[in-house]
Protein backbone atom coordinates (compact mmCIF):
# COMPACT_ATOMS: atom_id res chain seq x y z
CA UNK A 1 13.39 -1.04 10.30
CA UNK A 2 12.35 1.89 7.74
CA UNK A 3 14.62 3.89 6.23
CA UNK A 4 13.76 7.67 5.03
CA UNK A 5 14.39 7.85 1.44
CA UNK A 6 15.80 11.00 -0.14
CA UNK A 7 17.31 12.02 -3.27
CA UNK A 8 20.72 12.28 -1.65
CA UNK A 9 20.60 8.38 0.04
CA UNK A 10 18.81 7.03 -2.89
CA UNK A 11 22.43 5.90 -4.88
CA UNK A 12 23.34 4.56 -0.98
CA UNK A 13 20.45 3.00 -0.18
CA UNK A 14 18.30 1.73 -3.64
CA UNK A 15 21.08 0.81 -5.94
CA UNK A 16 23.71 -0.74 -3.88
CA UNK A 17 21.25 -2.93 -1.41
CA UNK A 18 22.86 -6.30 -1.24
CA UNK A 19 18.79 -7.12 -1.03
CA UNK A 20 15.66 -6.18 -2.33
CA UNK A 21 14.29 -2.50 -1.64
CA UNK A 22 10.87 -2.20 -0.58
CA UNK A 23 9.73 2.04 -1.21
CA UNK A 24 6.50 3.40 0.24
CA UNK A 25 5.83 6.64 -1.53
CA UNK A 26 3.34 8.23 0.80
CA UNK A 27 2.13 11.78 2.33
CA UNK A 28 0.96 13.03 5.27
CA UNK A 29 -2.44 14.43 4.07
CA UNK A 30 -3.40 10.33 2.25
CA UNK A 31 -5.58 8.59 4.20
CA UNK A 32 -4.90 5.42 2.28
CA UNK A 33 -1.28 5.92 3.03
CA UNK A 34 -1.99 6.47 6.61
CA UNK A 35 -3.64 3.16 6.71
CA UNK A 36 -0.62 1.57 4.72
CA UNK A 37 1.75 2.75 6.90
CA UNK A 38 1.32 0.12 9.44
CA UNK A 39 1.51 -2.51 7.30
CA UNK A 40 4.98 -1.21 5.57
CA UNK A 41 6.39 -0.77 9.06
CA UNK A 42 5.22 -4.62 9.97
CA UNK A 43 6.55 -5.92 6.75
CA UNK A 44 9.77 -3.94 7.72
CA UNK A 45 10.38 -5.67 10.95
CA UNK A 46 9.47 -9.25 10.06
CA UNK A 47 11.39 -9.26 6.65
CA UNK A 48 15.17 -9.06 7.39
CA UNK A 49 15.45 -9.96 3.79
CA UNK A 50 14.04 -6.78 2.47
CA UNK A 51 15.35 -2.87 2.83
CA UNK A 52 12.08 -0.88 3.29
CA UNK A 53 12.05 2.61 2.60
CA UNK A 54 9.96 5.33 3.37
CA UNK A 55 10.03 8.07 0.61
CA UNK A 56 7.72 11.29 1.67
CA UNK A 57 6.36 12.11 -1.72
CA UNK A 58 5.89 16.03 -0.88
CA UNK A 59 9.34 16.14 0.39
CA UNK A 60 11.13 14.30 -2.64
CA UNK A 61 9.53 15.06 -5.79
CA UNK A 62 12.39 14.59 -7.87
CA UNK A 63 12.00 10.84 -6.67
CA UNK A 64 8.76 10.79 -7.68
CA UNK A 65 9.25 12.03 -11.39
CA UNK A 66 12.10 9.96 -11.34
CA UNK A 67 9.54 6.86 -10.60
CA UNK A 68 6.34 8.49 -12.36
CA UNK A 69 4.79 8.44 -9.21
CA UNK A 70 1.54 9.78 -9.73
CA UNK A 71 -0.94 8.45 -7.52
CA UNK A 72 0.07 7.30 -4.01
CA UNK A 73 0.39 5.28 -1.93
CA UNK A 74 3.00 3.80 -4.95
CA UNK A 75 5.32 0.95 -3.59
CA UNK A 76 8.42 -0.29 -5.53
CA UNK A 77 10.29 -3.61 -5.52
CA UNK A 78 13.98 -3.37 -6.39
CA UNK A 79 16.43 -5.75 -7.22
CA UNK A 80 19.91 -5.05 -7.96
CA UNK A 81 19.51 -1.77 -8.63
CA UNK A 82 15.98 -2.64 -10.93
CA UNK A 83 12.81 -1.87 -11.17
CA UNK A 84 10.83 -5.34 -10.64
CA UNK A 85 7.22 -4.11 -9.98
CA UNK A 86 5.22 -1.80 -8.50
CA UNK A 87 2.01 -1.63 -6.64
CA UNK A 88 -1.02 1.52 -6.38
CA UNK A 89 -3.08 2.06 -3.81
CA UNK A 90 -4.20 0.55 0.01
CA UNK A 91 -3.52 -3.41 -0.18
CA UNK A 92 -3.95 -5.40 2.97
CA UNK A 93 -0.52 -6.87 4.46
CA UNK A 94 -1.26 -10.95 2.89
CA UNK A 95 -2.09 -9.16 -0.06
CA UNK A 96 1.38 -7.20 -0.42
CA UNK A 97 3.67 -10.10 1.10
CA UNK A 98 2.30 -12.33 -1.68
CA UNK A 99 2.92 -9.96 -4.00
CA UNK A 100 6.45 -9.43 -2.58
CA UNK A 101 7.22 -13.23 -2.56
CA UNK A 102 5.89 -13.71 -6.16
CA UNK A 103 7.69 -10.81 -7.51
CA UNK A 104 11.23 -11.62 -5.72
C-alpha cells in the first residue's frame, strides 16, 4: 500500500518507519512518472518490508527543496530516518528492486 506524503505526515511517516521508506516524487503532467507509477504501486504491494510513499511534487514543494528535488520522477530510500540513495528518472521494476536490495 502507498501512502500520500505531505509535509505534515512526513515526521510520522519518513523518520519514525520501523522500515525503510520508499518516496516517489511525481506529477500529474510527467509522462515518465505516469509510467513509474505502476511499478511503485507493484513494488508497494509485494514488499511488506518497505513503506512506499507517494509525494505529489506540485502539491509539496517544501518537500521537494527539502530533498533538492529537481527533476522527477526522484525516488528516495530511507533508513532510520536517512538518506541512503536516490534514483532520477523512468527505471523498469528489476531495475529499481535491485537497486532497492543493493542499497538496503
Amino acid at each position: 500500500m502507498e501512502i500520500e506524503l505531505t509535509a505534515e505526515n512526513f515526521s510520522e511517516k519518513v523518520l519514525q518507519s520501523d522500515i525503510p521508506v520508499l518516496i516517489d516524487f511525481w506529477a500529474e503532467w510527467c509522462p515518465p512518472c505516469r509510467l513509474l507509477s505502476p511499478v511503485v504501486s507493484e513494488i508497494a504491494e509485494e514488499r511488506d518490508d518497505l513503506l512506499v510513499c507517494k509525494c505529489n511534487a506540485d502539491e509539496q514543494q517544501a518537500l521537494c527543496i527539502q530533498f533538492g528535488v529537481t527533476n522527477i520522477p526522484a525516488l528516495f530510500l530511507m533508513k532510520d530516518g536517512k538518506l541512503v540513495d536516490a534514483s532520477i528518472g523512468y527505471k523498469d521494476k528489476d531495475i529499481l528492486l535491485g537497486w532497492i536490495d543493493t542499497v538496503l
